[in-house]
Structure formats: structure tokens, C-alpha cells
PDB file of N, CA and C in Angstrom:
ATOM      1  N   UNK A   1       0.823  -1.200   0.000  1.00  0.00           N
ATOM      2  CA  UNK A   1       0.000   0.000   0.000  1.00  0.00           C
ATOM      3  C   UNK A   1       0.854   1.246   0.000  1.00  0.00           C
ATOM      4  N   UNK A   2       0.636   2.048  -0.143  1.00  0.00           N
ATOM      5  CA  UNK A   2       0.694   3.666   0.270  1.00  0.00           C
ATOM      6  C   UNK A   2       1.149   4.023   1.217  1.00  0.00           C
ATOM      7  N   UNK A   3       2.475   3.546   1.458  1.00  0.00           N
ATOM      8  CA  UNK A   3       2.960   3.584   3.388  1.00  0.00           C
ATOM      9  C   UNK A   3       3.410   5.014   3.283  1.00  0.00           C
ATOM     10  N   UNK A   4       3.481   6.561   4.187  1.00  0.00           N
ATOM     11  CA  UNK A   4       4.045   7.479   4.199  1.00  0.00           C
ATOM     12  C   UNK A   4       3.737   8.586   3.631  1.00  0.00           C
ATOM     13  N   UNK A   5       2.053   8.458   2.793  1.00  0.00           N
ATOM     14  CA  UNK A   5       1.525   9.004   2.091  1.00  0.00           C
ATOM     15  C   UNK A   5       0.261  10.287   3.035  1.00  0.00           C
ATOM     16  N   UNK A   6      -0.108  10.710   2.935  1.00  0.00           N
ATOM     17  CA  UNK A   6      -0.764  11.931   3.531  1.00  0.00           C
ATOM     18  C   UNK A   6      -2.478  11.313   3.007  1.00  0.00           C
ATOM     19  N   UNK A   7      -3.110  11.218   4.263  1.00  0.00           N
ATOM     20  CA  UNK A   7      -4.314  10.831   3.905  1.00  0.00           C
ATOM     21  C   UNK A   7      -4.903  11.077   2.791  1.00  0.00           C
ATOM     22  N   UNK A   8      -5.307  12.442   2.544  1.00  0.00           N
ATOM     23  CA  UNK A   8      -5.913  13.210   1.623  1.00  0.00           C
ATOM     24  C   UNK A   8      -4.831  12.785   0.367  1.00  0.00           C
ATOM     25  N   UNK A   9      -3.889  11.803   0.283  1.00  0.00           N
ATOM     26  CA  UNK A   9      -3.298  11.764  -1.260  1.00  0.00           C
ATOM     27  C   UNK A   9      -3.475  10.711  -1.208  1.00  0.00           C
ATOM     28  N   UNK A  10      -3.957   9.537  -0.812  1.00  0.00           N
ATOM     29  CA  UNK A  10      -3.934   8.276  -0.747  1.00  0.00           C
ATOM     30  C   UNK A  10      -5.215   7.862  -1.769  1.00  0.00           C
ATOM     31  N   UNK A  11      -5.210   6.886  -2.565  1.00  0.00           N
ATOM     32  CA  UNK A  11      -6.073   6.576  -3.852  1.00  0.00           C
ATOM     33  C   UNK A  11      -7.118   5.507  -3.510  1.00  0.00           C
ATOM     34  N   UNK A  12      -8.140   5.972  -4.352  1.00  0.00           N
ATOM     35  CA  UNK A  12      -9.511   4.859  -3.797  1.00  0.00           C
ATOM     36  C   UNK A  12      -8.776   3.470  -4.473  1.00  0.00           C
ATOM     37  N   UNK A  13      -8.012   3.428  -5.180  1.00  0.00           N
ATOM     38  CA  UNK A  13      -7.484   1.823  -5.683  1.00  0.00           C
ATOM     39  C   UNK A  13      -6.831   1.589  -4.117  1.00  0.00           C
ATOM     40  N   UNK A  14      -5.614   2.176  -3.637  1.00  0.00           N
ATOM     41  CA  UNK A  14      -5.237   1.838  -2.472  1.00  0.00           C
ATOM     42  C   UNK A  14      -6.233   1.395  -1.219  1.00  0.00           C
ATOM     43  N   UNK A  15      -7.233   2.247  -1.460  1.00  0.00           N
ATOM     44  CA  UNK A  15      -8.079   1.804  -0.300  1.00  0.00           C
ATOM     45  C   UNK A  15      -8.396   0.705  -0.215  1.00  0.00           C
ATOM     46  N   UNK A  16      -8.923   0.043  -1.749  1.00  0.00           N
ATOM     47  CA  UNK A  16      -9.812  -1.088  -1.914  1.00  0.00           C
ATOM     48  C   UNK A  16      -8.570  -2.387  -1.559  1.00  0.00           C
ATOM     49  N   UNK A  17      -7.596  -1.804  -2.476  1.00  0.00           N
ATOM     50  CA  UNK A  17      -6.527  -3.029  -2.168  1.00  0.00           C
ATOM     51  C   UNK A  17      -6.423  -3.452  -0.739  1.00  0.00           C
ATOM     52  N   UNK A  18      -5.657  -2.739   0.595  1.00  0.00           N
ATOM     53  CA  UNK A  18      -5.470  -2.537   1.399  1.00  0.00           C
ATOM     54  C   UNK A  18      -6.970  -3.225   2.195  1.00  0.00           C
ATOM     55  N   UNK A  19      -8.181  -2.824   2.163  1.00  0.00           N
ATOM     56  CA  UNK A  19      -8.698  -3.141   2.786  1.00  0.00           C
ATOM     57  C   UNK A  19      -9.496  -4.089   2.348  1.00  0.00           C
ATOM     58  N   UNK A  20      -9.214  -4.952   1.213  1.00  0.00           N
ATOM     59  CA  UNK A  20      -9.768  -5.991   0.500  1.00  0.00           C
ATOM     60  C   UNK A  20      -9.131  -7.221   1.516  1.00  0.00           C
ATOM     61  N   UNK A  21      -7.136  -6.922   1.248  1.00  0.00           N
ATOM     62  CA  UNK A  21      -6.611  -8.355   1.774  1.00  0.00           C
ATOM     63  C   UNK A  21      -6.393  -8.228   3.693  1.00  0.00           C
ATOM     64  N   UNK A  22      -6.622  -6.871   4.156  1.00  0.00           N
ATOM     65  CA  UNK A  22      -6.665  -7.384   5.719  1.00  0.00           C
ATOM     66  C   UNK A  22      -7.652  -6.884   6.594  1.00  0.00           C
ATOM     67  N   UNK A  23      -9.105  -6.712   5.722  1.00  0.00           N
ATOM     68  CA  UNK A  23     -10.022  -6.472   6.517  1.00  0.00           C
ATOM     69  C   UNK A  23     -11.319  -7.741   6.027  1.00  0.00           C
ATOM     70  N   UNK A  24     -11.267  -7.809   4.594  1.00  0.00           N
ATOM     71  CA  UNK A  24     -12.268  -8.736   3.874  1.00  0.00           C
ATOM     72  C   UNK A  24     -11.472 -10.304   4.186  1.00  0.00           C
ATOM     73  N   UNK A  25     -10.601 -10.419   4.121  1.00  0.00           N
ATOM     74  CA  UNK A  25      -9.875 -11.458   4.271  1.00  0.00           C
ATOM     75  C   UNK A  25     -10.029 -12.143   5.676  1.00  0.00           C
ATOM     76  N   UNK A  26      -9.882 -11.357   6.584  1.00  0.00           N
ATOM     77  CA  UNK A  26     -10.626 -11.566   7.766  1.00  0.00           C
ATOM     78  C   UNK A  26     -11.984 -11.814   8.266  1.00  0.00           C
ATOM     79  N   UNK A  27     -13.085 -10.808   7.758  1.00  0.00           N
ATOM     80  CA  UNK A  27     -14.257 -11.740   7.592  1.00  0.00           C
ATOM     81  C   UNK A  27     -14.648 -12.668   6.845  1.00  0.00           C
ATOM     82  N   UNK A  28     -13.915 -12.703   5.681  1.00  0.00           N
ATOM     83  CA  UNK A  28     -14.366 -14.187   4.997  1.00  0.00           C
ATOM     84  C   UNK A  28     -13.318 -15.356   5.811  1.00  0.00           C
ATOM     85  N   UNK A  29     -12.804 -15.292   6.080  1.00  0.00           N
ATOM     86  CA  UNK A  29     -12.259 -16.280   7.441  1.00  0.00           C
ATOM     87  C   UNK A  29     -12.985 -16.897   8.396  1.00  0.00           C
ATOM     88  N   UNK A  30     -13.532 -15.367   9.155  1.00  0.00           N
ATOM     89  CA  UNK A  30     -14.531 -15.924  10.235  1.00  0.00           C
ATOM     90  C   UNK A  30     -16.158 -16.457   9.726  1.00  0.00           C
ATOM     91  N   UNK A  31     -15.893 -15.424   8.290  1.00  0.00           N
ATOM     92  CA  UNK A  31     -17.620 -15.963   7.980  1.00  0.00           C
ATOM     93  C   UNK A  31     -17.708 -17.991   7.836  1.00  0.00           C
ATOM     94  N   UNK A  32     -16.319 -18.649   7.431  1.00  0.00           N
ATOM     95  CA  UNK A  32     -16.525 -19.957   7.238  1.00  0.00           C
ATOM     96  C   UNK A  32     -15.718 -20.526   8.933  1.00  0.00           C
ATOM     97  N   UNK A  33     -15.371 -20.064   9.201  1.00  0.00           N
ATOM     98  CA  UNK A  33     -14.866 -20.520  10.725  1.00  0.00           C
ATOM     99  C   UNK A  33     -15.993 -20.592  11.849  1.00  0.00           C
ATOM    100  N   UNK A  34     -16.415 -19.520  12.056  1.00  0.00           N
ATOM    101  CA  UNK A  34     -17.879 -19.943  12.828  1.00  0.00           C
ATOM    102  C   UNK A  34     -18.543 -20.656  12.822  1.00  0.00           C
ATOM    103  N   UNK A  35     -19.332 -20.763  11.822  1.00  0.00           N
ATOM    104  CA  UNK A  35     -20.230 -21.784  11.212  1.00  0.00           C
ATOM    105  C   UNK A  35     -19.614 -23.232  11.891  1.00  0.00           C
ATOM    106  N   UNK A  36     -17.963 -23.403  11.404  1.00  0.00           N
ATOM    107  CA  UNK A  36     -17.632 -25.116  11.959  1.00  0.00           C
ATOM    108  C   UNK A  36     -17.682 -24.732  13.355  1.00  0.00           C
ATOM    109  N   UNK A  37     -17.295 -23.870  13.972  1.00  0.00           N
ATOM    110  CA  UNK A  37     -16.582 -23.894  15.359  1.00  0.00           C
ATOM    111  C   UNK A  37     -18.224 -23.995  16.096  1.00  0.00           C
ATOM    112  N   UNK A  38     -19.301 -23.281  15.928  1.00  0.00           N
ATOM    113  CA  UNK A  38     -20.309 -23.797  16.477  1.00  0.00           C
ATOM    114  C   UNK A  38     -21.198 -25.402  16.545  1.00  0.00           C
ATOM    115  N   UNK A  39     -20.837 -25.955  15.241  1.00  0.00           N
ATOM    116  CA  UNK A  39     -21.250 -26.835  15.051  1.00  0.00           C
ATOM    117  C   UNK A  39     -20.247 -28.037  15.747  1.00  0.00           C
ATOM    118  N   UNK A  40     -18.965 -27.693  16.017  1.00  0.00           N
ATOM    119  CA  UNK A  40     -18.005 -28.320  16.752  1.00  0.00           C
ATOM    120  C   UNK A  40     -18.333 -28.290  18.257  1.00  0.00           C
ATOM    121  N   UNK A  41     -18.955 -27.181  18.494  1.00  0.00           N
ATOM    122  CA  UNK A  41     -19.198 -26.888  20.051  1.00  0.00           C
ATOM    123  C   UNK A  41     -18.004 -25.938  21.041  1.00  0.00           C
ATOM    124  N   UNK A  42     -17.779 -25.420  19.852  1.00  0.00           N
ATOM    125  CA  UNK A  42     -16.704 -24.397  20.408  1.00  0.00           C
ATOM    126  C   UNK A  42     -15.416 -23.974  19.578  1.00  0.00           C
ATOM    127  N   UNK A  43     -14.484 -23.423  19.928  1.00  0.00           N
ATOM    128  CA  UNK A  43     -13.069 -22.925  19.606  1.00  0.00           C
ATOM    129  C   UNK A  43     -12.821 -21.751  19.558  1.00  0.00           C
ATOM    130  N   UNK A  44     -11.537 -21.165  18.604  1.00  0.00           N
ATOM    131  CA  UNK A  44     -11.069 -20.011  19.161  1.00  0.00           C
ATOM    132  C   UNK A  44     -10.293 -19.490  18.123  1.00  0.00           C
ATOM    133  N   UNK A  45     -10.627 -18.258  17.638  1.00  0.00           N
ATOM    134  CA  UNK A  45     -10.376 -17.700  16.331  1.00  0.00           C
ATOM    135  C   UNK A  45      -9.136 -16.473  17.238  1.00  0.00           C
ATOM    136  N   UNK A  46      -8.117 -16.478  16.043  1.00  0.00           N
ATOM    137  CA  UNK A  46      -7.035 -15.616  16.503  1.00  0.00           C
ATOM    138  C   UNK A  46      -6.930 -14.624  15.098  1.00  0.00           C
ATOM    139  N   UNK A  47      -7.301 -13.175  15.516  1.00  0.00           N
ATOM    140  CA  UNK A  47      -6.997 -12.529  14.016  1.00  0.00           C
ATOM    141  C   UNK A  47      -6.067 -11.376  14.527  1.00  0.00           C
ATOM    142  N   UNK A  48      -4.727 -11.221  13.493  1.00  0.00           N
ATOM    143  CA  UNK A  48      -3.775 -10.203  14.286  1.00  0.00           C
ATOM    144  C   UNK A  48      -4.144  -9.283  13.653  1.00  0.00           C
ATOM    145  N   UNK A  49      -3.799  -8.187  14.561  1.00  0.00           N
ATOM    146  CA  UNK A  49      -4.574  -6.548  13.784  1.00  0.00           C
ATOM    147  C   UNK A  49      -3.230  -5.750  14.361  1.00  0.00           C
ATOM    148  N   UNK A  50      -2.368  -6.064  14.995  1.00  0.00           N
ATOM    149  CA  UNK A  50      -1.027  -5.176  15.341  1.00  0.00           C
ATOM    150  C   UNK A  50      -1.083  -3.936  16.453  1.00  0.00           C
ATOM    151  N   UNK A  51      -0.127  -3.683  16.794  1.00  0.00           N
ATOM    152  CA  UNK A  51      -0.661  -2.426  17.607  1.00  0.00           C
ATOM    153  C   UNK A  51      -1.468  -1.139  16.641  1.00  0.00           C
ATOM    154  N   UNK A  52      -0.925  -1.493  15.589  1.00  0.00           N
ATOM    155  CA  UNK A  52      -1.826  -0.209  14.511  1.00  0.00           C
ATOM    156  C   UNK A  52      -3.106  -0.425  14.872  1.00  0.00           C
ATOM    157  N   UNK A  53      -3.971  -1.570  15.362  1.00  0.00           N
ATOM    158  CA  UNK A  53      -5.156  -1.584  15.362  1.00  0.00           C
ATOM    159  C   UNK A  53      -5.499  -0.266  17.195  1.00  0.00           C
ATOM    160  N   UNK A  54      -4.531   0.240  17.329  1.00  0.00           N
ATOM    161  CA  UNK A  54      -4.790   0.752  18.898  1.00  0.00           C
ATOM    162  C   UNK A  54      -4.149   2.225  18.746  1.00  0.00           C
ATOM    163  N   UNK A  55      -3.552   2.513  17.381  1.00  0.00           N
ATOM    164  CA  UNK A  55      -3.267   3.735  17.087  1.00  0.00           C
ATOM    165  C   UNK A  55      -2.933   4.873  15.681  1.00  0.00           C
ATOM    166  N   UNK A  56      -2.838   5.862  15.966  1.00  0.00           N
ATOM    167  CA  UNK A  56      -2.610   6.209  15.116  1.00  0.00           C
ATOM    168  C   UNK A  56      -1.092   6.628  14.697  1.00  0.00           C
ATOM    169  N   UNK A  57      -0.842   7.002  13.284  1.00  0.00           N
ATOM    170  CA  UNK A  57       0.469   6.913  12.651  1.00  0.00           C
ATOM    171  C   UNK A  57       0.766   7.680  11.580  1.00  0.00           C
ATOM    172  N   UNK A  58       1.374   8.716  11.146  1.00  0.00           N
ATOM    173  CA  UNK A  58       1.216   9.453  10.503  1.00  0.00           C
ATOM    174  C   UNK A  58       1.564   8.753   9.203  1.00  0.00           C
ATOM    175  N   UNK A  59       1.358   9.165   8.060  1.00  0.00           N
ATOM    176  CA  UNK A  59       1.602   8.496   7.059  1.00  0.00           C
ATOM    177  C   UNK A  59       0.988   7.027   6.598  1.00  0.00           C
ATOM    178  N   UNK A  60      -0.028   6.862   7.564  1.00  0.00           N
ATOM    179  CA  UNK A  60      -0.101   5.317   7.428  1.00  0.00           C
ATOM    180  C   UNK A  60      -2.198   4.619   7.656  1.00  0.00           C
ATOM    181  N   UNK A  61      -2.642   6.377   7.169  1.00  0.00           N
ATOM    182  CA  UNK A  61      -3.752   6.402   7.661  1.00  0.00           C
ATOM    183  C   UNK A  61      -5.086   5.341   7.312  1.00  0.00           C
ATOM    184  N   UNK A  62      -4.697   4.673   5.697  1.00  0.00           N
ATOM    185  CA  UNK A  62      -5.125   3.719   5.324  1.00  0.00           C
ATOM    186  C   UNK A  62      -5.160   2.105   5.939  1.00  0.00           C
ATOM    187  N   UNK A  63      -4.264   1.781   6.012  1.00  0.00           N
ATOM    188  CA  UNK A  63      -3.510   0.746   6.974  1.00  0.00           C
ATOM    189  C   UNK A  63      -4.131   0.687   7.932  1.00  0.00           C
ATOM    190  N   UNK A  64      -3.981   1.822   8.916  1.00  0.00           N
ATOM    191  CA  UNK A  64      -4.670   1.831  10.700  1.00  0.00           C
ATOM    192  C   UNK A  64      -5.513   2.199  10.320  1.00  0.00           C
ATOM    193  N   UNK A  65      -6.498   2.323   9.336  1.00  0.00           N
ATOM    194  CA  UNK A  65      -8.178   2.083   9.490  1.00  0.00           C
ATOM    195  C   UNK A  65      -8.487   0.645   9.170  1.00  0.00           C
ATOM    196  N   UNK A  66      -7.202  -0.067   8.409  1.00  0.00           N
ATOM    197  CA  UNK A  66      -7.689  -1.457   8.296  1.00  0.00           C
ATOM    198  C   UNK A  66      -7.894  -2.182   9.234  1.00  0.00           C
ATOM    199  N   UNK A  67      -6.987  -1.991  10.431  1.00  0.00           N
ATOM    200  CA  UNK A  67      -6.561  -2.341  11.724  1.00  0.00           C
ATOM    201  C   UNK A  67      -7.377  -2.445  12.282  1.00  0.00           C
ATOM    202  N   UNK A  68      -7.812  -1.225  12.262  1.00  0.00           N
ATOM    203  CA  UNK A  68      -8.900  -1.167  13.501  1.00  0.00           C
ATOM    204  C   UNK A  68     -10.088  -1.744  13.184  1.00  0.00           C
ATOM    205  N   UNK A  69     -10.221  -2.079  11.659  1.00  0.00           N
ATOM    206  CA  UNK A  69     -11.264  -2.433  11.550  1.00  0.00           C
ATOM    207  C   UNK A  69     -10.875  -3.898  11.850  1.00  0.00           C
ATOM    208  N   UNK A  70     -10.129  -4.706  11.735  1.00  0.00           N
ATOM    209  CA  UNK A  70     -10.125  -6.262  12.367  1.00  0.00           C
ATOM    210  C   UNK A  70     -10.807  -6.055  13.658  1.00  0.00           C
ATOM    211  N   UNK A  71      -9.910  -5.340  14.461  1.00  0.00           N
ATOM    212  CA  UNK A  71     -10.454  -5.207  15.810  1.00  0.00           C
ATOM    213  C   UNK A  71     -11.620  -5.053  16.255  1.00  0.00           C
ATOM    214  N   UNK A  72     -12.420  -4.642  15.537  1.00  0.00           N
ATOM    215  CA  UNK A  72     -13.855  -4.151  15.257  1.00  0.00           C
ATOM    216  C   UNK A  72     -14.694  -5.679  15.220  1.00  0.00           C
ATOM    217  N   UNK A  73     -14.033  -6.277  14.143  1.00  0.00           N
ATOM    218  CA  UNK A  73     -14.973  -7.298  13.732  1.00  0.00           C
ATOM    219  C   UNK A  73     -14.576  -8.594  14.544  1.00  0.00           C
ATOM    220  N   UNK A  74     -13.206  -8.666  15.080  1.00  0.00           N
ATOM    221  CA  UNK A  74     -13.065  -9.415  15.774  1.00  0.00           C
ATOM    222  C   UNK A  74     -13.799  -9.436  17.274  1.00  0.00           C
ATOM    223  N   UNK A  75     -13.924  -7.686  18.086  1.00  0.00           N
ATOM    224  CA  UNK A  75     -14.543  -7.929  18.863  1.00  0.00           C
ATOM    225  C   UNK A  75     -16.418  -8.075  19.065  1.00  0.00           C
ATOM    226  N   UNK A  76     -16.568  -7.820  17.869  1.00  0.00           N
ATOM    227  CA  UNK A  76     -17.912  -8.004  17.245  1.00  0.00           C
ATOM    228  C   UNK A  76     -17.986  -9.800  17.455  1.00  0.00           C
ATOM    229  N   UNK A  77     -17.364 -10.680  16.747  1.00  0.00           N
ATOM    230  CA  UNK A  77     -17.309 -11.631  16.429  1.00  0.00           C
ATOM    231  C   UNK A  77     -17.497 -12.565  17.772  1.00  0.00           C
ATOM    232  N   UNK A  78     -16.681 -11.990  18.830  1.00  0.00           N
ATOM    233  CA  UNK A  78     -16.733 -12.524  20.024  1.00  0.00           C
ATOM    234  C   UNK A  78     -17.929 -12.350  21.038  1.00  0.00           C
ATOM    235  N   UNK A  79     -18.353 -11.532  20.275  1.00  0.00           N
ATOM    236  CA  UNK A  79     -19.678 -11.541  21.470  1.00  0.00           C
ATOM    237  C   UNK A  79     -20.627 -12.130  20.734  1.00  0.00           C
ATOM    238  N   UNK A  80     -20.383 -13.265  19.723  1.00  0.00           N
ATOM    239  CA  UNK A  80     -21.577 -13.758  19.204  1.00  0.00           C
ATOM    240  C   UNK A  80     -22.557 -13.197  17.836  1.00  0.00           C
ATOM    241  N   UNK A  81     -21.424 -12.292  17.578  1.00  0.00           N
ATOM    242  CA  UNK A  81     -22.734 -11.342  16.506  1.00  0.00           C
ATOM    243  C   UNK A  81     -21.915 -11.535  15.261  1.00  0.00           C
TER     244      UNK A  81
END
């Protein structure tokens, strides 16, 4: 991606890329992981989101919205929803 780039210059292709392989990639993970892990009667999904998912970074504003969005869906994910 666009590492070092100034929000406002960063490209809707970058966006999509970027948040295609570590935000979509992640729910289509859990969207087929759940499904077994309930029907298993349990388990335990691990998705890394980095400390970027807990801050911000100049230059890197695309990225740490991807972040955070794991974090998002991961803690979404855990409460059942």
C-alpha cells in the first residue's frame, strides 16, 4: 500500500486493495470458521490486527483504518454477533 503518504493523497485503488486483503480477508475467514466452530461446540479464532489496530500513525492512515477495523470485527465476532 501507500505507506508514508498523507491521507488526503492516498487513492480509492489503495483503499480497496489494502482493505480488500486485511479487513475482507478476515471476515471471509470468520464468515466460514464460525459456522464449523459452532457446530463443533466451540473454539477459538485468533486474528492479528497489530498495535496499529490501537493507534494512530502518521503516514499510514489507510492501513490503521484497516486495523482497527479487524479489531472491530473481531470484537464483534466474540460476542456472538
Amino acid at each position: 500500500g501507500l505507506v508514508g503518504v498523507p491521507t488526503h493523497e492516498q487513492t480509492v485503488e489503495n483503499f480497496h486493495h489494502v482493505m480488500n486483503i486485511n479487513v475482507l480477508g478476515v471476515l471471509l475467514s470468520m464468515k466460514h470458521q464460525v459456522p464449523a466452530m459452532l457446530a463443533g461446540g466451540g473454539g477459538a479464532i485468533v486474528n492479528n490486527a497489530s498495535v496499529a489496530g490501537r493507534v494512530g500513525m502518521a503516514g499510514m492512515g489507510v492501513y490503521i483504518a484497516s486495523k482497527h477495523a479487524v479489531l472491530g470485527l473481531t470484537r464483534t465476532a466474540a460476542l456472538c454477533g
